[in-house]
N, C-alpha and C. Protein backbone atom coordinates (compact mmCIF):
# COMPACT_ATOMS: atom_id res chain seq x y z
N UNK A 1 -6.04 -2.81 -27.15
CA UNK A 1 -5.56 -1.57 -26.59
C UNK A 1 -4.13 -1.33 -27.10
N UNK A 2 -3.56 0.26 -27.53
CA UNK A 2 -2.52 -0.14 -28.16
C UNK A 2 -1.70 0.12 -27.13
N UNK A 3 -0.59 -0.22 -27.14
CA UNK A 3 0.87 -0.29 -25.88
C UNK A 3 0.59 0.88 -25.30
N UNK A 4 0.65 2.10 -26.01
CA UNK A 4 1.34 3.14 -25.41
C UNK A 4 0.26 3.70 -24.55
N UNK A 5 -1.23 3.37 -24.76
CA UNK A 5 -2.12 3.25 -23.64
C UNK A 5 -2.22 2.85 -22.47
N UNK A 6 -0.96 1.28 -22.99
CA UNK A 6 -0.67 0.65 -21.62
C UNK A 6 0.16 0.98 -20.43
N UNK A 7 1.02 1.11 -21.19
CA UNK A 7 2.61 1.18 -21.21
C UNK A 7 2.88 2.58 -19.93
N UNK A 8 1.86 3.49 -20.20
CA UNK A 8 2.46 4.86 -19.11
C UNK A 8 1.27 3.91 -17.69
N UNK A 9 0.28 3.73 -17.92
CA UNK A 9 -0.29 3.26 -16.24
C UNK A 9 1.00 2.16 -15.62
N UNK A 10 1.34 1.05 -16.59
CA UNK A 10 2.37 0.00 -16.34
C UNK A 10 3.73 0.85 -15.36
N UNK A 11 4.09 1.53 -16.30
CA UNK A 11 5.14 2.65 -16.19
C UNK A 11 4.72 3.06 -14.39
N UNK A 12 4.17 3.98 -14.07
CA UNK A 12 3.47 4.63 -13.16
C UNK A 12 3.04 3.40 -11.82
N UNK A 13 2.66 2.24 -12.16
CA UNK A 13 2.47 1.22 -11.02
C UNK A 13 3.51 0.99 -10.91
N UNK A 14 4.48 0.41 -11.83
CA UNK A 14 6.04 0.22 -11.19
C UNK A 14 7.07 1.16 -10.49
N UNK A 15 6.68 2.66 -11.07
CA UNK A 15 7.10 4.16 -10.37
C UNK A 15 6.66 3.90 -8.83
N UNK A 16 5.16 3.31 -8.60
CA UNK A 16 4.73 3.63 -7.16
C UNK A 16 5.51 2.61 -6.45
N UNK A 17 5.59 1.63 -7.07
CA UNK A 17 6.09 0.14 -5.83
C UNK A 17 7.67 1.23 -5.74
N UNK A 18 8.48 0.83 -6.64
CA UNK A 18 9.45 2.16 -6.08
C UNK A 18 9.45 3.16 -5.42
N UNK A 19 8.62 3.72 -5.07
CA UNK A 19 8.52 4.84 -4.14
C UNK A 19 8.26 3.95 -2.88
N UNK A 20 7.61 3.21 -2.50
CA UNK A 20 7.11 2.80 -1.56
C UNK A 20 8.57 1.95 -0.56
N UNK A 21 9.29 1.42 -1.49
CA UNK A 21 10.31 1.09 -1.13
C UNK A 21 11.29 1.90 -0.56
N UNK A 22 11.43 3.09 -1.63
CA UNK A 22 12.27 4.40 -1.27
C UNK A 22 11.69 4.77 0.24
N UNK A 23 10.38 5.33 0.37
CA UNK A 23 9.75 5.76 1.27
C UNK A 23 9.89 4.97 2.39
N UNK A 24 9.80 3.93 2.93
CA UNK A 24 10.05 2.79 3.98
C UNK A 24 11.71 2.84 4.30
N UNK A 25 12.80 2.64 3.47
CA UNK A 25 14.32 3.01 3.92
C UNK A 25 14.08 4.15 4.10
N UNK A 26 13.57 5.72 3.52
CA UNK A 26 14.10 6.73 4.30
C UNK A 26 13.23 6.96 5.90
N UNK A 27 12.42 6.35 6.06
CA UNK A 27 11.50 5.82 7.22
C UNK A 27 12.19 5.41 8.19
N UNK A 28 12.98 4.21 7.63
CA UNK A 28 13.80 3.62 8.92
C UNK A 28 14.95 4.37 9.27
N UNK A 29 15.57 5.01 8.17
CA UNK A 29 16.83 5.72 8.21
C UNK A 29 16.48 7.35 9.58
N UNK A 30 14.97 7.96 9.36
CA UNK A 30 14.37 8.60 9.88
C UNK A 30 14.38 7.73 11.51
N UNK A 31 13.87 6.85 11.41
CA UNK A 31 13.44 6.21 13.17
C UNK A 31 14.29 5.67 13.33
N UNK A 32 16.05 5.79 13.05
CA UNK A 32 17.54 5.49 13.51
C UNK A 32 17.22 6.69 14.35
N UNK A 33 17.39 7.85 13.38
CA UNK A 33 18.07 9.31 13.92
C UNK A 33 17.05 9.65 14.89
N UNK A 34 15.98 9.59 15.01
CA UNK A 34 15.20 10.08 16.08
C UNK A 34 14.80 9.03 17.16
N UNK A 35 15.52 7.65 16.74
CA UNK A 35 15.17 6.90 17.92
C UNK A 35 13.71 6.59 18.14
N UNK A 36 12.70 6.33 17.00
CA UNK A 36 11.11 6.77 17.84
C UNK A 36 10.84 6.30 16.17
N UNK A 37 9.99 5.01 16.12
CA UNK A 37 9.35 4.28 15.06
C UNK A 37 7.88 5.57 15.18
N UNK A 38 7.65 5.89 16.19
CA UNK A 38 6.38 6.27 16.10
C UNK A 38 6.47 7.90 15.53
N UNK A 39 7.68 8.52 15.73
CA UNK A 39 7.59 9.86 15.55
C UNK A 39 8.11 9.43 13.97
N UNK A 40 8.77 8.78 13.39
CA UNK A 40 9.08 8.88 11.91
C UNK A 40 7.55 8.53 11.09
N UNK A 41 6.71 7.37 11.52
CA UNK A 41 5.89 7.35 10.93
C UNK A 41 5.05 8.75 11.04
N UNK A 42 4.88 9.43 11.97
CA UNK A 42 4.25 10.10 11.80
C UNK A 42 4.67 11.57 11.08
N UNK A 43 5.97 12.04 11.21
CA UNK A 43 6.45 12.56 9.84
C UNK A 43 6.31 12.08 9.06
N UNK A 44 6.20 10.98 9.03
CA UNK A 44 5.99 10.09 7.20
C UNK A 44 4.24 10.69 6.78
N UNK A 45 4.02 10.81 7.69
CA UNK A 45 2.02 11.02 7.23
C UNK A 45 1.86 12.16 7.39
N UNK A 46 2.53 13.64 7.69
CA UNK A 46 2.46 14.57 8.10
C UNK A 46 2.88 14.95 6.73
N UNK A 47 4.19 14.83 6.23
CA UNK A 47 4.33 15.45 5.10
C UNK A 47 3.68 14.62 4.20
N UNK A 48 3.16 13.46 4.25
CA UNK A 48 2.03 13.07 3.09
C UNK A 48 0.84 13.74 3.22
N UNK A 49 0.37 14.38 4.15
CA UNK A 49 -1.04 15.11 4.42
C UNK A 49 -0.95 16.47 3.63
N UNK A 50 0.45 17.35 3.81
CA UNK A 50 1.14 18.21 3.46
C UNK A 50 1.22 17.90 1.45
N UNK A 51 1.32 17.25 1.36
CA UNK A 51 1.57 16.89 -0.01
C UNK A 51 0.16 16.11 -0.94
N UNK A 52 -0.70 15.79 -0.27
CA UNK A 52 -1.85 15.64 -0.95
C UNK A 52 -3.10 16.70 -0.80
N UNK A 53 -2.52 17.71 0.78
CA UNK A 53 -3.47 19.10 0.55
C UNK A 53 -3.24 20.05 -0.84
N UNK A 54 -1.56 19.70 -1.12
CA UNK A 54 -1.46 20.98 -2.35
C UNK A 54 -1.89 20.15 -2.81
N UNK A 55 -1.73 19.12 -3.72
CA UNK A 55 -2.85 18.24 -4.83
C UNK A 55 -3.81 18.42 -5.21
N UNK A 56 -4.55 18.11 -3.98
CA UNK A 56 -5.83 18.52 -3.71
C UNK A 56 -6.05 19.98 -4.43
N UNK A 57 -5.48 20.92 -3.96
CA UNK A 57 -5.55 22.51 -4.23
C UNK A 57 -5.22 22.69 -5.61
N UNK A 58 -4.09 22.31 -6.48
CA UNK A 58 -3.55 21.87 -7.22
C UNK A 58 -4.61 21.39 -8.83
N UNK A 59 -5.12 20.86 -7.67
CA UNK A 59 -6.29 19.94 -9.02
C UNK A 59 -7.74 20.83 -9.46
N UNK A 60 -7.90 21.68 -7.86
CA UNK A 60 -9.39 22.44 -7.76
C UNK A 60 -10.40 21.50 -7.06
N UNK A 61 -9.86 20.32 -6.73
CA UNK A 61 -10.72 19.59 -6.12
C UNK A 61 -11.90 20.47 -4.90
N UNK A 62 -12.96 20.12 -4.96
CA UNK A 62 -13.70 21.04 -3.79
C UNK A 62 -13.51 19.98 -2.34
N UNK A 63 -13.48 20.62 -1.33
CA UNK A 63 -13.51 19.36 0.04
C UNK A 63 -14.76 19.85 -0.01
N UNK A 64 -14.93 18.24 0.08
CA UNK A 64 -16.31 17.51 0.42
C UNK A 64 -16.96 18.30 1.61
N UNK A 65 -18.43 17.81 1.14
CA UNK A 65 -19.60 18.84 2.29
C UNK A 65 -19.90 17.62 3.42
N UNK A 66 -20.32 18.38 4.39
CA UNK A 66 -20.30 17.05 5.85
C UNK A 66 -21.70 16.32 5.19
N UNK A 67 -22.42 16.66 4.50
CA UNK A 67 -23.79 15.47 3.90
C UNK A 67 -23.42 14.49 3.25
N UNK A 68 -22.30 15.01 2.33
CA UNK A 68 -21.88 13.59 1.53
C UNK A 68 -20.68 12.60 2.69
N UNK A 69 -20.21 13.64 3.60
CA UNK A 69 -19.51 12.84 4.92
C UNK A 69 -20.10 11.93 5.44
N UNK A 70 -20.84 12.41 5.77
CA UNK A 70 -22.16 11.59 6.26
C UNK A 70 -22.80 10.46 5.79
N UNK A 71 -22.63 10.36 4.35
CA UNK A 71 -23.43 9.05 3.58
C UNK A 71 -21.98 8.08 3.72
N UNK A 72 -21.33 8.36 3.68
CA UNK A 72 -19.87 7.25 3.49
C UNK A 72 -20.07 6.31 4.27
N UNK A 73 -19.96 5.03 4.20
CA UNK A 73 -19.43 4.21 5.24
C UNK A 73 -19.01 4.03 6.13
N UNK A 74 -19.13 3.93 7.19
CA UNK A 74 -18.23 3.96 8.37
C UNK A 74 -16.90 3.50 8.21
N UNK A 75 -16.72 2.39 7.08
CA UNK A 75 -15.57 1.37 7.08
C UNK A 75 -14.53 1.88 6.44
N UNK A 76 -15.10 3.10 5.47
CA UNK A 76 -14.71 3.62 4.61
C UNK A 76 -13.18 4.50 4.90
N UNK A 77 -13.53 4.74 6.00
CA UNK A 77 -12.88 6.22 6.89
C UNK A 77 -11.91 5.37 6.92
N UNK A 78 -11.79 4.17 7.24
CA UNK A 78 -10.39 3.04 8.35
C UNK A 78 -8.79 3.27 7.23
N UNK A 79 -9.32 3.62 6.16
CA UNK A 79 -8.10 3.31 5.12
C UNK A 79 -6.80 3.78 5.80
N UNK A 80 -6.66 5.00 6.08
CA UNK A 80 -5.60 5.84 7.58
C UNK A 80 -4.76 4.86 8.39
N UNK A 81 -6.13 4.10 9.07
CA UNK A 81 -5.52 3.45 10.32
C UNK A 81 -4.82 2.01 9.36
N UNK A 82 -5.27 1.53 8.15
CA UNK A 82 -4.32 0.15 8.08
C UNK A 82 -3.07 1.02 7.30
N UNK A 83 -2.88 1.90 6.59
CA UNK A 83 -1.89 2.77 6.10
C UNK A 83 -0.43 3.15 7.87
N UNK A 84 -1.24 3.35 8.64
CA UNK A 84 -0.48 3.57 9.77
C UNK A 84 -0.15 2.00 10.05
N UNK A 85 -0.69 1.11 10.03
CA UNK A 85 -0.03 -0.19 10.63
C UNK A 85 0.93 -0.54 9.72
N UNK A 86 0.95 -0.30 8.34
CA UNK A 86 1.32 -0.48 7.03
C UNK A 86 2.83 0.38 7.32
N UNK A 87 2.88 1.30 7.28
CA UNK A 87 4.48 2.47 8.08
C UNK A 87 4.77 1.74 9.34
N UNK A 88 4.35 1.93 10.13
CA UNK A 88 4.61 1.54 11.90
C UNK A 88 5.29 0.32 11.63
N UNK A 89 4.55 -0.97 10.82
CA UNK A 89 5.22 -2.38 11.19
C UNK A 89 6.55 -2.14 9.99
N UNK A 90 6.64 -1.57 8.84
CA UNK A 90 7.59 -1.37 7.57
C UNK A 90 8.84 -0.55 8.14
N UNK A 91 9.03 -0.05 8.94
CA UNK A 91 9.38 1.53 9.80
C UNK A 91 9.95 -0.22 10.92
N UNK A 92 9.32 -0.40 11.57
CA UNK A 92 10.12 -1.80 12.20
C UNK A 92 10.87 -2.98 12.04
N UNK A 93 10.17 -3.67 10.83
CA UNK A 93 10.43 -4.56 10.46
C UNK A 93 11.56 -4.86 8.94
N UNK A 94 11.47 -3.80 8.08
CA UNK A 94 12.51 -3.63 7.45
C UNK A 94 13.64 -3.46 7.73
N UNK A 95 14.51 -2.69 8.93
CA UNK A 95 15.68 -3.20 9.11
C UNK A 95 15.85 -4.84 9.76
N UNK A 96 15.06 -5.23 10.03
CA UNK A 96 15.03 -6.75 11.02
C UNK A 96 15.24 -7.75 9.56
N UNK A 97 14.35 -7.58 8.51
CA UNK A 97 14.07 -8.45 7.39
C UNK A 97 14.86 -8.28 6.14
N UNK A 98 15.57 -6.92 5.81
CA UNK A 98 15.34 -6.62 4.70
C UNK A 98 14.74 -6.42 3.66
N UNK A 99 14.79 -5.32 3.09
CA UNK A 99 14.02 -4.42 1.76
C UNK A 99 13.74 -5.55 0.98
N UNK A 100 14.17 -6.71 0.20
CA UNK A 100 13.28 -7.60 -0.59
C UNK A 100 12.58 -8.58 0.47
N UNK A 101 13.24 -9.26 1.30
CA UNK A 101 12.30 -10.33 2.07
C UNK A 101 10.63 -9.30 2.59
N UNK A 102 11.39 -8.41 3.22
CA UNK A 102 9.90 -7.21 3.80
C UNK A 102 8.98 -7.30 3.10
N UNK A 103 9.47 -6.95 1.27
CA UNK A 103 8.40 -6.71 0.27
C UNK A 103 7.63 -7.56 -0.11
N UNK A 104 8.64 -8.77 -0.38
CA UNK A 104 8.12 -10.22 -0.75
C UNK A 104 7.40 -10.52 -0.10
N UNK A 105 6.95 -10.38 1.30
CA UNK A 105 6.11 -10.79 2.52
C UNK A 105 5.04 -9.89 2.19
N UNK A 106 5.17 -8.94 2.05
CA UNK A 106 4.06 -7.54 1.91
C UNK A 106 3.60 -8.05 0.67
N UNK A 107 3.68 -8.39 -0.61
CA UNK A 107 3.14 -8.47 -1.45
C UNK A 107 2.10 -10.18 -1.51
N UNK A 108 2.83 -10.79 -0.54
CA UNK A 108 2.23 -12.23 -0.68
C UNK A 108 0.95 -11.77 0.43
N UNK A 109 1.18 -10.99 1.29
CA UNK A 109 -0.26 -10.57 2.51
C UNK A 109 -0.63 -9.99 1.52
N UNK A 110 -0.55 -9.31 0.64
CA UNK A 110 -1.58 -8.05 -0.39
C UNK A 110 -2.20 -9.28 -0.98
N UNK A 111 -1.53 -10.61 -1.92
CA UNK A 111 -2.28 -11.19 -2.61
C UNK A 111 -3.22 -11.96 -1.60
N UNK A 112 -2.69 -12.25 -0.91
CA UNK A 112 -3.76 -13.39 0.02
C UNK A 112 -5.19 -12.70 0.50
N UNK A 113 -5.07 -11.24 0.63
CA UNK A 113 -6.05 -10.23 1.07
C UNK A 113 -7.00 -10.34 -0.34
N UNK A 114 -5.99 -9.87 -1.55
CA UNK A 114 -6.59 -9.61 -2.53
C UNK A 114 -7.37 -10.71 -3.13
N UNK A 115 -7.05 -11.72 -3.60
CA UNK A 115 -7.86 -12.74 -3.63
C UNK A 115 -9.16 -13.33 -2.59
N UNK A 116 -8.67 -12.93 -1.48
CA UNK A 116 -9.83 -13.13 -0.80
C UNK A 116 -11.39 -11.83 -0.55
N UNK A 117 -10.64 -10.78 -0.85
CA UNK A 117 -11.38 -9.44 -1.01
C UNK A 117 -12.17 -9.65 -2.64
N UNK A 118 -11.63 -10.51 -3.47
CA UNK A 118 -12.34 -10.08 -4.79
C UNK A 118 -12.82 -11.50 -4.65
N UNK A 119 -13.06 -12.69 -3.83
CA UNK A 119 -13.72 -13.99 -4.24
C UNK A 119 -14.91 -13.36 -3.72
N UNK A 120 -14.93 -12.66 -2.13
CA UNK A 120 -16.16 -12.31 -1.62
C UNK A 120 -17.06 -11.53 -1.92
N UNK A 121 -16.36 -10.48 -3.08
CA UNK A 121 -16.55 -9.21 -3.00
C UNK A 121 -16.87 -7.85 -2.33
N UNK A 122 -15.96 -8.44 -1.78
CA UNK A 122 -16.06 -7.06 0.13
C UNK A 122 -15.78 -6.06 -0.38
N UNK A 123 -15.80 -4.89 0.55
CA UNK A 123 -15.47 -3.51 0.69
C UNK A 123 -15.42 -2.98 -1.28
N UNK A 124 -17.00 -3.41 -2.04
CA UNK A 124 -17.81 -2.96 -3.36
C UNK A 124 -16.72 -3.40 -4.20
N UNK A 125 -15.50 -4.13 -4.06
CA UNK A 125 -14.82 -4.92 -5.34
C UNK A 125 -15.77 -5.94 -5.93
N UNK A 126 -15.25 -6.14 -7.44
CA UNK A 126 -16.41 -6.73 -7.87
C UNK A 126 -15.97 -8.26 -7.67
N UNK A 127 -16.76 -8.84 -7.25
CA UNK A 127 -16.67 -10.62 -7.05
C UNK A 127 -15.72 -11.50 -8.13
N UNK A 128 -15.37 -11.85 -7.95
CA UNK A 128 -14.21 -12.73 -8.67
C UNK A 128 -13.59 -14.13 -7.93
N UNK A 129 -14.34 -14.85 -8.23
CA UNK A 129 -14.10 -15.98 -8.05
C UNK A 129 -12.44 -16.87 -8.14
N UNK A 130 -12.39 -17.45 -6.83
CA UNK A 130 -11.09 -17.90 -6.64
C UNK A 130 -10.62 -18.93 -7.81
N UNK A 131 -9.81 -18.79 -9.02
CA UNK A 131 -10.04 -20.53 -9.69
C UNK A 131 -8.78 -21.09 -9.29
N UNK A 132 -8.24 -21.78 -10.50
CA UNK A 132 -6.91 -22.54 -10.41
C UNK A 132 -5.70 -21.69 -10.82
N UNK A 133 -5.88 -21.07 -11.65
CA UNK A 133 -4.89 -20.01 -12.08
C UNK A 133 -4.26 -19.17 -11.01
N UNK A 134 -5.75 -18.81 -10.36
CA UNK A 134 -5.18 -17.64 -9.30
C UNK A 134 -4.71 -17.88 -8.29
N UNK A 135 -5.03 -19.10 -8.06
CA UNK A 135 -4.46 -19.75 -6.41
C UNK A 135 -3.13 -20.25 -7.07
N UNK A 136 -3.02 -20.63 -8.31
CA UNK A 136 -1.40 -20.81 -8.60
C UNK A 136 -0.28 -19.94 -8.73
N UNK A 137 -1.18 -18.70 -9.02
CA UNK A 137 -0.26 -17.33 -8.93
C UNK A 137 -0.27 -17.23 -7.33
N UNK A 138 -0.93 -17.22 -6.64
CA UNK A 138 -0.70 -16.88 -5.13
C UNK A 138 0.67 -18.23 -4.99
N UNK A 139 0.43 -19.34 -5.37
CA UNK A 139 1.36 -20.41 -4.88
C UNK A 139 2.41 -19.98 -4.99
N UNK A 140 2.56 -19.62 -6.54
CA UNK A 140 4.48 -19.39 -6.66
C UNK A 140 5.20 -17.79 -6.22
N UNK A 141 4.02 -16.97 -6.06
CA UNK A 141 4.55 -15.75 -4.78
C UNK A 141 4.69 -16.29 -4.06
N UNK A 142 3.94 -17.20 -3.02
CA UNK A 142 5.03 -17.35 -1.80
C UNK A 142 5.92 -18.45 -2.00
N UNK A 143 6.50 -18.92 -2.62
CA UNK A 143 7.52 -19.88 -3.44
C UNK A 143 8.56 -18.93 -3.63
N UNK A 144 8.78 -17.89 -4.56
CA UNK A 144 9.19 -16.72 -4.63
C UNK A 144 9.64 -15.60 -3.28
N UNK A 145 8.65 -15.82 -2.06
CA UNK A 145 8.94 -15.46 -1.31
C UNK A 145 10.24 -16.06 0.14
N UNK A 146 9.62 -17.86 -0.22
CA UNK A 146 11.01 -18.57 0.05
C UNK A 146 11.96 -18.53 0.12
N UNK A 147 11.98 -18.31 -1.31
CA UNK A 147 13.18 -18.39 -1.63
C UNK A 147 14.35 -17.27 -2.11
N UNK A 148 13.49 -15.53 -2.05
CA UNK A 148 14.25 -14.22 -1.52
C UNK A 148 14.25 -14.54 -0.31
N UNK A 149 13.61 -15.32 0.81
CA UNK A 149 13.56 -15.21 1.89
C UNK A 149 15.27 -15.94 2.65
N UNK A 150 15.86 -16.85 1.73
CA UNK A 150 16.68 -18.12 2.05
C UNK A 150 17.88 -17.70 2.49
């Protein structure tokens, strides 16, 4: 594959972890001034609802018909509610931890999820077996997490 194929998705995943960071300080900076973890998160998802309807509109996307609603998963729908625990506890716990320890923690729960979501192959990821490599990359994230943590 040549770089520059690579290079803008690369580009663009490291753009998002930045945002996400950005987005969580102006979160907490938000649930200072209003006093209320629960009312910032939920401005936080209000103008994200607000900002993926124009997208949506934006793109021509059609909203979905209630038949194909209907075939989805039940489990499918939940993505919302761990996104809200995901703000609510980040919106709390980032001023308590700090912006790298917070992340470092958040990214070592993503791998521990993630590895365990792709050994089983839950929620239609494709199966991927736990080996030595990968449990050594999980090792030295939270090694890494230590020790931003210290």
């Amino acid at each position: 594959m040549p770089i520059f194929k690579i290079l803008l998705p690369i580009t663009l995943a490291i753009l998002a972890g930045v945002s996400i960071v950005v987005q969580q300080a102006l979160n907490a900076n938000l649930r200072t001034a209003l006093s209320s973890a629960a009312w910032s998160g939920f401005i936080s998802y209000f103008v994200g609802v607000i900002c993926m309807a124009l997208l949506a509109l934006a793109l021509g996307d059609p909203v979905p018909s209630g038949s194909l609603a209907g075939r989805i998963p039940w489990w499918a729908w939940s993505g919302g509610l761990f996104g809200a625990i995901f703000i609510g506890l980040a919106i709390v716990l980032l001023p308590v931890l700090g912006a790298a320890a917070f992340f470092a923690l958040l990214v070592s729960g993503q791998m521990l999820a993630s590895i365990t979501i792709d050994h089983f192959g839950w929620m239609g990821a494709a199966q991927r077996s736990l080996d030595l490599s990968r449990g050594l990359g999980v090792a030295l994230l939270i090694i890494g997490v230590i020790l931003i943590r210290r």
